[in-house]
N, C-alpha and C. Protein backbone atom coordinates (compact mmCIF):
# COMPACT_ATOMS: atom_id res chain seq x y z
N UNK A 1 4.72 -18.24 3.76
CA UNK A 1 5.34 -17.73 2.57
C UNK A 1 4.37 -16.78 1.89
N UNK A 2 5.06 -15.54 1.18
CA UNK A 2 3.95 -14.64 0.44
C UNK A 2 4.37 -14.23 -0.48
N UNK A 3 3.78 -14.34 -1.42
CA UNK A 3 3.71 -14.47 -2.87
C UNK A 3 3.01 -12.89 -3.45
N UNK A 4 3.34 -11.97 -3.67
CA UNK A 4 3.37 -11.06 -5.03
C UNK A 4 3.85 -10.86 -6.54
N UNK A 5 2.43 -10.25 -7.16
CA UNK A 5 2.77 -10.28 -8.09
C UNK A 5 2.65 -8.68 -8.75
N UNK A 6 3.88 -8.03 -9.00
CA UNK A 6 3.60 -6.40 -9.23
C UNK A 6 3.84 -5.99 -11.10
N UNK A 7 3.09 -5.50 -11.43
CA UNK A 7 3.00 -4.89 -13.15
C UNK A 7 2.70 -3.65 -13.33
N UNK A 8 3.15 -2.92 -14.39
CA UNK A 8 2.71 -1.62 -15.01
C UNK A 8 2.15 -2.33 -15.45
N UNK A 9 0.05 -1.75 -15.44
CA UNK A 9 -1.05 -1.58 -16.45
C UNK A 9 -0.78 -0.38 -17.35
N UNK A 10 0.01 -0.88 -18.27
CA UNK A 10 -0.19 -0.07 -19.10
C UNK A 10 -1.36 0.89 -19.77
N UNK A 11 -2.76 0.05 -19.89
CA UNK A 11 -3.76 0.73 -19.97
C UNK A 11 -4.91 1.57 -19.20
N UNK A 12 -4.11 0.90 -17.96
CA UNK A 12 -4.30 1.81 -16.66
C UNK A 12 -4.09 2.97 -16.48
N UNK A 13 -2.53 3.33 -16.68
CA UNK A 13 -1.79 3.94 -16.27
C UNK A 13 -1.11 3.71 -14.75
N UNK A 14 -1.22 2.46 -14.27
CA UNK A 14 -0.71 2.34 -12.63
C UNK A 14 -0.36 1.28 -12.75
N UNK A 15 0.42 1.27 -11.11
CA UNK A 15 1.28 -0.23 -10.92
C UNK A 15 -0.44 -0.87 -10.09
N UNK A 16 0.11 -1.98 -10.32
CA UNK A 16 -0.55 -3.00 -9.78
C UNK A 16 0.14 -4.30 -8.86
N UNK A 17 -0.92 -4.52 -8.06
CA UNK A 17 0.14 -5.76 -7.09
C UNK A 17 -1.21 -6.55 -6.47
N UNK A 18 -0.76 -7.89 -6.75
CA UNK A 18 -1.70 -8.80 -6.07
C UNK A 18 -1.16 -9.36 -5.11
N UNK A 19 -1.12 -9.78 -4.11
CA UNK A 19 -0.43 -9.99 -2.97
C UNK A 19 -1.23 -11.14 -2.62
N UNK A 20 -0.59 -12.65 -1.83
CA UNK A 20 -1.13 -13.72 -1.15
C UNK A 20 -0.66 -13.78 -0.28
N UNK A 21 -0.39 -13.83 1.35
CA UNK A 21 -0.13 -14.59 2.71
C UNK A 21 -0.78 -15.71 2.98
N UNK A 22 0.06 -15.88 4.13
CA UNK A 22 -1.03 -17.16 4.79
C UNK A 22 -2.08 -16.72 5.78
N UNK A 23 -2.07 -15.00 6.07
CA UNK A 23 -2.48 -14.71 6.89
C UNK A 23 -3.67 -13.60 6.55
N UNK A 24 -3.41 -13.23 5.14
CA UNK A 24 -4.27 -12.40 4.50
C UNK A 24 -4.82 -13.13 2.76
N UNK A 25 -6.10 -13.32 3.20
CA UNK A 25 -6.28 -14.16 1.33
C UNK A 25 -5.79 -13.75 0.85
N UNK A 26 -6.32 -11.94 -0.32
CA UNK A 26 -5.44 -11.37 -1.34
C UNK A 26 -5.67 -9.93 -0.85
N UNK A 27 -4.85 -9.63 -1.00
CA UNK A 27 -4.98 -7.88 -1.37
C UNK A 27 -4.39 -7.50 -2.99
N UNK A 28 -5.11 -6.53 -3.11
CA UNK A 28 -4.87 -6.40 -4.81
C UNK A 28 -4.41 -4.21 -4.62
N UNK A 29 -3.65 -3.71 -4.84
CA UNK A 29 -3.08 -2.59 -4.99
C UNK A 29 -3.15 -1.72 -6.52
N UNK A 30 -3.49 -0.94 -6.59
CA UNK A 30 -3.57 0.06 -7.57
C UNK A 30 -2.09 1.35 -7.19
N UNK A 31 -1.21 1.92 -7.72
CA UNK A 31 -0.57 2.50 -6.86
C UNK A 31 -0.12 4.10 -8.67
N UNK A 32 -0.07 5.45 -7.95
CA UNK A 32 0.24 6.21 -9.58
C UNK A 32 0.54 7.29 -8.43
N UNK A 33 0.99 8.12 -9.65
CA UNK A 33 1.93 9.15 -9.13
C UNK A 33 0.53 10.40 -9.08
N UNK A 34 1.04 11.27 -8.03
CA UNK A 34 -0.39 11.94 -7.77
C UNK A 34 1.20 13.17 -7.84
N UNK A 35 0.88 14.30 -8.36
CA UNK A 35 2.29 15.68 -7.93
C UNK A 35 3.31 14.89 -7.48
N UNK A 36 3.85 15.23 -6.15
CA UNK A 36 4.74 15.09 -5.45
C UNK A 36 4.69 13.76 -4.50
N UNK A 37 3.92 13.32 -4.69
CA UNK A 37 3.71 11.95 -3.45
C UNK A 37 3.04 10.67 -5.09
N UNK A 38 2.89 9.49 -4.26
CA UNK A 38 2.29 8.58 -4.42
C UNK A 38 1.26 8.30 -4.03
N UNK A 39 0.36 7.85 -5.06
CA UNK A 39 -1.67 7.41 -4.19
C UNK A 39 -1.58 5.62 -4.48
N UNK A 40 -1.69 4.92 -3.28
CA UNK A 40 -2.27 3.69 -3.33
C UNK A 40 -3.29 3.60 -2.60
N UNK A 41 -4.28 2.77 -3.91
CA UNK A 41 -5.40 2.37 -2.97
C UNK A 41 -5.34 0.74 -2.54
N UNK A 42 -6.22 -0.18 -1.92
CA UNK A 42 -6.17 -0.80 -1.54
C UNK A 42 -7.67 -1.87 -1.40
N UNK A 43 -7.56 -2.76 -2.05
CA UNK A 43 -8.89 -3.61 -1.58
C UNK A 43 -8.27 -5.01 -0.67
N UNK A 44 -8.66 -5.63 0.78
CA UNK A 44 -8.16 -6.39 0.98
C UNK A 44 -9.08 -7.58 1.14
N UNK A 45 -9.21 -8.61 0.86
CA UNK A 45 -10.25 -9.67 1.66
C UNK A 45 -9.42 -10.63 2.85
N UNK A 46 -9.84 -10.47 3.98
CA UNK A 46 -9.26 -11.32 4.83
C UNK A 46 -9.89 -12.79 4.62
N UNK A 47 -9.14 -13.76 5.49
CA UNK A 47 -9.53 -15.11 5.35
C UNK A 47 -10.75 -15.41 5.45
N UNK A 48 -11.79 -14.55 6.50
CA UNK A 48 -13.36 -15.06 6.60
C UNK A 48 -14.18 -14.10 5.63
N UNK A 49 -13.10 -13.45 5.00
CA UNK A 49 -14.03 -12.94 3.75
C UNK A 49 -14.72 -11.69 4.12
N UNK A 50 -14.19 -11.24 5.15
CA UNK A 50 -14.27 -10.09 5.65
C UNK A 50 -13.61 -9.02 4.32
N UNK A 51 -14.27 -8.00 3.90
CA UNK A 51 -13.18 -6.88 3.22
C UNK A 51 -12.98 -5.55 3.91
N UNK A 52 -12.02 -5.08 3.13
CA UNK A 52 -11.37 -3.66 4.06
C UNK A 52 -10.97 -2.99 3.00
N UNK A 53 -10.93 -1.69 2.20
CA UNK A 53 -10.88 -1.37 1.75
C UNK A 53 -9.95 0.24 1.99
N UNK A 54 -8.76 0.87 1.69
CA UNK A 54 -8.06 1.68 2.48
C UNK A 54 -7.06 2.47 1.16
N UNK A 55 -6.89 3.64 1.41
CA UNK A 55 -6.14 4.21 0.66
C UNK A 55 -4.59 4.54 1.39
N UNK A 56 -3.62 4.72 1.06
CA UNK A 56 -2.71 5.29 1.73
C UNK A 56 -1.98 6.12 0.54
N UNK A 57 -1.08 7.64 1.49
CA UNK A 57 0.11 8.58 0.49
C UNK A 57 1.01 8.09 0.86
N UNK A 58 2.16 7.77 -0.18
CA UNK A 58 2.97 7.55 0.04
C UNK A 58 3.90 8.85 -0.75
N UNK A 59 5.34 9.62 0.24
CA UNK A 59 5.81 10.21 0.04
C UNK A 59 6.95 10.15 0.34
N UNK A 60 8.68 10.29 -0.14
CA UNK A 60 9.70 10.00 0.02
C UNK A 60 9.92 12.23 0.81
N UNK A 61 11.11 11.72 1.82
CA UNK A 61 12.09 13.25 1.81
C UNK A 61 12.95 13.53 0.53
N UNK A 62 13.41 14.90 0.51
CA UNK A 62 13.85 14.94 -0.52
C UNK A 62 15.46 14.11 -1.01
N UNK A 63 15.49 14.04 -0.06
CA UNK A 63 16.92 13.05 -0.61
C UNK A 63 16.65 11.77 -0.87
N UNK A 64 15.44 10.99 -0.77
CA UNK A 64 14.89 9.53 -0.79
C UNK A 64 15.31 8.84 0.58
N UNK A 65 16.08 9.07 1.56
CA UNK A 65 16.15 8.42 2.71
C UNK A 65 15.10 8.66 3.28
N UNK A 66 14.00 8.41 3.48
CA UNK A 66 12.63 8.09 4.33
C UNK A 66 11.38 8.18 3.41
N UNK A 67 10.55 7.34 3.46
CA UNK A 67 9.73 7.21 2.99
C UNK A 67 8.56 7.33 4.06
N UNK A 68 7.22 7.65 3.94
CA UNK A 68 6.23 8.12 4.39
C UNK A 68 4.73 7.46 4.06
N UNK A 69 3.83 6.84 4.43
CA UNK A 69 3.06 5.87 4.38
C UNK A 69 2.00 5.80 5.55
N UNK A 70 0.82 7.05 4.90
CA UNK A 70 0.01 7.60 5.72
C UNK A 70 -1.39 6.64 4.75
N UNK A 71 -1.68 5.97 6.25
CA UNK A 71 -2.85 4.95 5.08
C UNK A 71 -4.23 5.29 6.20
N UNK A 72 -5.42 5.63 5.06
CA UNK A 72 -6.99 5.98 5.70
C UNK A 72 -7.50 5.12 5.30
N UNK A 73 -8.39 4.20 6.18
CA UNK A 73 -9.61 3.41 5.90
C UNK A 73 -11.16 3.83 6.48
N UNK A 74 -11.65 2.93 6.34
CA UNK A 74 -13.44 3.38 7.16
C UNK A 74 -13.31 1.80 7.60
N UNK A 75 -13.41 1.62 8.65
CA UNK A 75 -13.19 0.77 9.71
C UNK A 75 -14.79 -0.27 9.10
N UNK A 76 -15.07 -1.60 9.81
CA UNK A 76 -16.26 -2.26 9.51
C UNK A 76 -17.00 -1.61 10.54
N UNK A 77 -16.89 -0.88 11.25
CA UNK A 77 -17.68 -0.18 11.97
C UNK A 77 -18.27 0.75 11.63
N UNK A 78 -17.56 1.52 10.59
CA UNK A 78 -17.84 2.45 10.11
C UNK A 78 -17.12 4.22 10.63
N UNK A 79 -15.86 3.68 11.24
CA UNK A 79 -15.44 4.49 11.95
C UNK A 79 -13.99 4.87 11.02
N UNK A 80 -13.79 5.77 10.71
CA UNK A 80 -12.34 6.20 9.66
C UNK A 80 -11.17 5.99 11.12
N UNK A 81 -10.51 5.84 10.16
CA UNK A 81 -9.14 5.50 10.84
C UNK A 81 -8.06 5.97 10.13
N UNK A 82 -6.91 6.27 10.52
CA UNK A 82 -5.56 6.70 10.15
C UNK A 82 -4.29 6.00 10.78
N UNK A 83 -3.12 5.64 10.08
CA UNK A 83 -2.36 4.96 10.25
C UNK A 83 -1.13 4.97 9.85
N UNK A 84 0.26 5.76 10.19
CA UNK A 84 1.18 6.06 9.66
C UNK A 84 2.98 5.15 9.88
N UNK A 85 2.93 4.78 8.80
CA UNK A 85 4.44 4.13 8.84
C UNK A 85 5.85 5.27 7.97
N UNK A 86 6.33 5.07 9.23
CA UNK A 86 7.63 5.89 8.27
C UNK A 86 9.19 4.59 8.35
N UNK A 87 9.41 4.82 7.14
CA UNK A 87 10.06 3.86 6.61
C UNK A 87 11.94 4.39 6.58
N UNK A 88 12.89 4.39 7.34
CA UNK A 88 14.09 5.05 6.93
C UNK A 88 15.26 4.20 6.13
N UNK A 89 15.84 4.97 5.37
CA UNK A 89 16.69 3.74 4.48
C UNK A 89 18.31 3.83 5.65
N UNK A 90 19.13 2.87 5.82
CA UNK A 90 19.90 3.05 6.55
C UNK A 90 21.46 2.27 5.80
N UNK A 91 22.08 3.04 5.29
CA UNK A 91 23.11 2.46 4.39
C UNK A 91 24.06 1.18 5.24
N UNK A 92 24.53 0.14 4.91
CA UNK A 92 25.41 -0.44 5.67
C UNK A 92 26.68 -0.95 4.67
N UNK A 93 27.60 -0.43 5.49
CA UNK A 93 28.89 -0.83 5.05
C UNK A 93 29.73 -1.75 5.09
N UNK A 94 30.04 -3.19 4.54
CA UNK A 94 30.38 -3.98 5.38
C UNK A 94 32.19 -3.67 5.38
């Protein structure tokens, strides 16, 4: 089961999201409007306390059917990485 919890910081200015799995301790999200896209960053601690730390853009097409979710980290290796999810909305009619 996974448990989030998402808020406007108001004194932030950004959304926020703390996130629990059973499979990831917490990840905690910062997320604000950058122009035309979305900037989330990302701190995660895995279960052995390992952290990862990763930004991703998030950007919709112009009609909002697809969303876009291009996320960069620096690997524990020290090696950057890139990672892209595209997300499509698909209407259903029953």
């Amino acid at each position: 089961m996974s448990t989030a919890l998402i808020f406007y910081d108001y004194s932030a200015g950004n959304i926020r999201t703390v996130y629990t799995n059973p499979t990831v301790a917490i990840s905690v999200h910062t997320t604000h409007k950058l122009d035309n896209h979305w900037v989330r960053c990302t701190s995660l601690t895995e279960k052995d306390l390992s952290k990862v730390d990763y930004n991703a853009t998030i950007s919709f097409s112009e009609y909002g059917n697809t969303e876009t979710i291009e996320m960069r980290e620096i690997g524990q290796d020290g090696k950057p990485s890139r990672r892209e999810n595209i997300w499509r909305w698909v209407k259903y009619n029953r």
